[in-house]
C-alpha atoms as a PDB file:
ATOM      1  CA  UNK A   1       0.252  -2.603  34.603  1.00  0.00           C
ATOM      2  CA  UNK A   2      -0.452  -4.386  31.373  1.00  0.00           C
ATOM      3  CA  UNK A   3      -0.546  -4.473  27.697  1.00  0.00           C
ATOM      4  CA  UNK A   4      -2.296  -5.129  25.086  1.00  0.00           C
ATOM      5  CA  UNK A   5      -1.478  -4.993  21.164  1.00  0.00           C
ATOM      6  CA  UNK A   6      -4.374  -4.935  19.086  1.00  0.00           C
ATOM      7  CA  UNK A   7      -4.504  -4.454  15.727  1.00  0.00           C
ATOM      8  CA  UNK A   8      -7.805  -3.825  13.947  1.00  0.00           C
ATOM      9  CA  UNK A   9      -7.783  -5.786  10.763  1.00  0.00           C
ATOM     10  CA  UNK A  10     -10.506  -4.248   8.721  1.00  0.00           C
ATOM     11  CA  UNK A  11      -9.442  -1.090   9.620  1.00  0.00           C
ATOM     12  CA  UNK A  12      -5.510  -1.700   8.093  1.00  0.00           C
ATOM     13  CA  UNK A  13      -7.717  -3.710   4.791  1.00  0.00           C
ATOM     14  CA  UNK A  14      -9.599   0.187   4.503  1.00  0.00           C
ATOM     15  CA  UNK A  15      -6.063   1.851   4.797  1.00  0.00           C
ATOM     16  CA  UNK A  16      -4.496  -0.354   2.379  1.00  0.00           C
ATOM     17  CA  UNK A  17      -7.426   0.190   0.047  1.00  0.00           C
ATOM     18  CA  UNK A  18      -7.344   4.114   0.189  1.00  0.00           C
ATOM     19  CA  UNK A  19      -3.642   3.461  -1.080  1.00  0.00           C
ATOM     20  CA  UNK A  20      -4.513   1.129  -4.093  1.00  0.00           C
ATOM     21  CA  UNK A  21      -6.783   4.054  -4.805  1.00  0.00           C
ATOM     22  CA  UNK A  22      -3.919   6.552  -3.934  1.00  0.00           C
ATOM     23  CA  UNK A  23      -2.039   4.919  -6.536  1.00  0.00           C
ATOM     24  CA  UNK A  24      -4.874   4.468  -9.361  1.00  0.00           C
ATOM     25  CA  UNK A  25      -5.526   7.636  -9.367  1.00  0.00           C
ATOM     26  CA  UNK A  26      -1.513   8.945  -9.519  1.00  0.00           C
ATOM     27  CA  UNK A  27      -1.161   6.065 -12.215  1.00  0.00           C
ATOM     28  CA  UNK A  28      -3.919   7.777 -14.660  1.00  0.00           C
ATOM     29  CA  UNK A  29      -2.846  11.059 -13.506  1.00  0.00           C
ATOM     30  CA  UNK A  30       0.574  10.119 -14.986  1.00  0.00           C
ATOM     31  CA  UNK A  31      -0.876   8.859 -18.160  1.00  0.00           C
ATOM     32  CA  UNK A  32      -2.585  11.783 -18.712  1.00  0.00           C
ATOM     33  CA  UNK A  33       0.627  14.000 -18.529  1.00  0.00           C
ATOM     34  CA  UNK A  34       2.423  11.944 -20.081  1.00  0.00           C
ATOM     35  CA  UNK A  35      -0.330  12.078 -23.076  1.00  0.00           C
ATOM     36  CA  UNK A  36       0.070  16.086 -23.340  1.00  0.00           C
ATOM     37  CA  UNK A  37      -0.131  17.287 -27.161  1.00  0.00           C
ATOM     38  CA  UNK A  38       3.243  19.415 -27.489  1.00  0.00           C
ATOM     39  CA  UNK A  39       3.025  19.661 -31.388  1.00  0.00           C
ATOM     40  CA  UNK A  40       1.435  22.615 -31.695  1.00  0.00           C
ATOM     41  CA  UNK A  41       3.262  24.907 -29.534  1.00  0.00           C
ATOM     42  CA  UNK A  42       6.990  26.373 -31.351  1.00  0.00           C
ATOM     43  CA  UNK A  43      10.087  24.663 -31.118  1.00  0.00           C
ATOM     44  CA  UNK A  44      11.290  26.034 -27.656  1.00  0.00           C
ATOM     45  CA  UNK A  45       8.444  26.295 -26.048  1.00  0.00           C
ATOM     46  CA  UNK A  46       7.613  22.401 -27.130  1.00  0.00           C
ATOM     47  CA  UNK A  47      10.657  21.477 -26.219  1.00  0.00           C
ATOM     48  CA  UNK A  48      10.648  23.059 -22.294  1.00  0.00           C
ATOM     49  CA  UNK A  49       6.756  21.038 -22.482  1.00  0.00           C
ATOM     50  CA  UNK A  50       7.977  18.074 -23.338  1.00  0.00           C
ATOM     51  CA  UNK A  51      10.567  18.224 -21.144  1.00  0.00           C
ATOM     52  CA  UNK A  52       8.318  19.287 -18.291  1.00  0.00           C
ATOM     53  CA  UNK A  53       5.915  16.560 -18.852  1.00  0.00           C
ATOM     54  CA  UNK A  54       8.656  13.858 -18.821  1.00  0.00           C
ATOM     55  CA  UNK A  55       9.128  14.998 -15.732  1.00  0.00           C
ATOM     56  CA  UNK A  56       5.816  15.237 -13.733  1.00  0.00           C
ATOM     57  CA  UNK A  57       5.173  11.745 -15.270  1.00  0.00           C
ATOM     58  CA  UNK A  58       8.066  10.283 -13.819  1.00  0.00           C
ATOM     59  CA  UNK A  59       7.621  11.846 -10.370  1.00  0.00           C
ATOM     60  CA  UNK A  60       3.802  10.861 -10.023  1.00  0.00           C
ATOM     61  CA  UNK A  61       4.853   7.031 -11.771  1.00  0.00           C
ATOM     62  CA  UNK A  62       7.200   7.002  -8.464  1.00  0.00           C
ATOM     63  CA  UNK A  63       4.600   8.094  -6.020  1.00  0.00           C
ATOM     64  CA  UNK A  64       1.942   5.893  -7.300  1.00  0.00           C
ATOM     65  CA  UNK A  65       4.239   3.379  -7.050  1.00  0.00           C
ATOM     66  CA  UNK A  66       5.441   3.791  -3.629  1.00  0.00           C
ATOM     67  CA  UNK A  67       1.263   4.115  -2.644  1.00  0.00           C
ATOM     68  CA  UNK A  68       1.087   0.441  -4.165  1.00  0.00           C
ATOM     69  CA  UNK A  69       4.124  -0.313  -2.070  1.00  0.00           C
ATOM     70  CA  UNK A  70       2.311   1.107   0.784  1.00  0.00           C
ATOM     71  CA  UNK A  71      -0.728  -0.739   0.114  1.00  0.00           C
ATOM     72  CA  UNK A  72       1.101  -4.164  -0.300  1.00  0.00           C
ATOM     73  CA  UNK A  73       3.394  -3.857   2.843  1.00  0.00           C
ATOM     74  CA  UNK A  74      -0.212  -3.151   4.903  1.00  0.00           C
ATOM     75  CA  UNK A  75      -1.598  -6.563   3.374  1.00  0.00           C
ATOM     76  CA  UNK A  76       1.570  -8.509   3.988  1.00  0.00           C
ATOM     77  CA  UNK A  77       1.959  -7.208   7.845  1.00  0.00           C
ATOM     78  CA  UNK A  78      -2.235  -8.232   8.367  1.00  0.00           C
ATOM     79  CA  UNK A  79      -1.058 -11.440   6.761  1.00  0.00           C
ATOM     80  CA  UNK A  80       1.700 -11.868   9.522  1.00  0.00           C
ATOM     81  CA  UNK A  81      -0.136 -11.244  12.666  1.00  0.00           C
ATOM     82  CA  UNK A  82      -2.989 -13.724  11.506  1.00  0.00           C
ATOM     83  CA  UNK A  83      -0.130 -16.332  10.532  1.00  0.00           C
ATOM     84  CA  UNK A  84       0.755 -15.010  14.467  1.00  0.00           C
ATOM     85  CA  UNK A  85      -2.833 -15.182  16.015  1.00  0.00           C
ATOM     86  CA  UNK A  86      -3.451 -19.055  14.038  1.00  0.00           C
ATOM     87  CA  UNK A  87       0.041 -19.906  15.371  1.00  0.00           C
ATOM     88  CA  UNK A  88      -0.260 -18.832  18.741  1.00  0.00           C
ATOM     89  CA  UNK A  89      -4.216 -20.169  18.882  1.00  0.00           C
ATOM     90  CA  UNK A  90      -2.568 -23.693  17.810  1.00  0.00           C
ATOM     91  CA  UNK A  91      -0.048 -23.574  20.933  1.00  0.00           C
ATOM     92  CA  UNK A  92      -2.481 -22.523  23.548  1.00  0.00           C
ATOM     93  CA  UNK A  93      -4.858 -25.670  22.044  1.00  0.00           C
ATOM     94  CA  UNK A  94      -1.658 -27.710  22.189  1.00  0.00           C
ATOM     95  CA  UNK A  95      -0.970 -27.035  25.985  1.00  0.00           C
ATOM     96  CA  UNK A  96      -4.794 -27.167  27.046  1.00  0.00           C
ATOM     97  CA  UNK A  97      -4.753 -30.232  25.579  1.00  0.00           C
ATOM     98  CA  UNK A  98      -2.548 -31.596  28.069  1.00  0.00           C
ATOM     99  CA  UNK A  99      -2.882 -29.539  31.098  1.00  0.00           C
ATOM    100  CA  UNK A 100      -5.202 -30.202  33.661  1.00  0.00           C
ATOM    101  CA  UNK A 101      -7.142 -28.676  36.346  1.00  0.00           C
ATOM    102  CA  UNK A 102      -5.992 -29.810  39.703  1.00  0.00           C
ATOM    103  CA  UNK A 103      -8.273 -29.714  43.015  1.00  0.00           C
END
């Protein structure tokens, strides 16, 4: 029995992609909570706003960040197995070069 490891390169570049857009979209999300008018509401109730804001704009700054995190460890592992392939591609070349048929 045999194996084979494949990985499909545009396929990870698509995944990587949907997670840059995974974080954009938690980034602005963020921004936009973090942008919520509390002055007009009464002193309590602004305060408990505020308060909740701070913190949904905190938790979706971390998760947008660990989607760009996501994103960047996908591009640096496709980077990797093509240093791999070139690497390996060079050896084979290396040992053809010197390896002959015999008959």
């Amino acid at each position: 029995m045999s194996w084979e490891l494949a990985v499909e390169y545009r396929q990870v570049a698509l995944v990587a992609r949907e997670w840059d857009e995974q974080h954009l979209d938690l980034r602005s999300a963020s921004d936009v909570v973090a942008g919520i008018g509390v002055g007009a509401f009464s002193g309590p109730v602004r305060g408990a706003l505020a308060a909740f804001a701070g913190h949904w704009t905190r938790h979706l700054t971390a998760v947008a960040l660990g989607a760009e995190r996501r994103a960047d460890g996908l591009r640096t592992a496709v980077e990797g197995y093509l240093a791999a392939d070139e690497q390996s591609a060079l050896e084979l070349a290396a040992v053809l070069g010197v390896v002959g048929e015999l008959r």
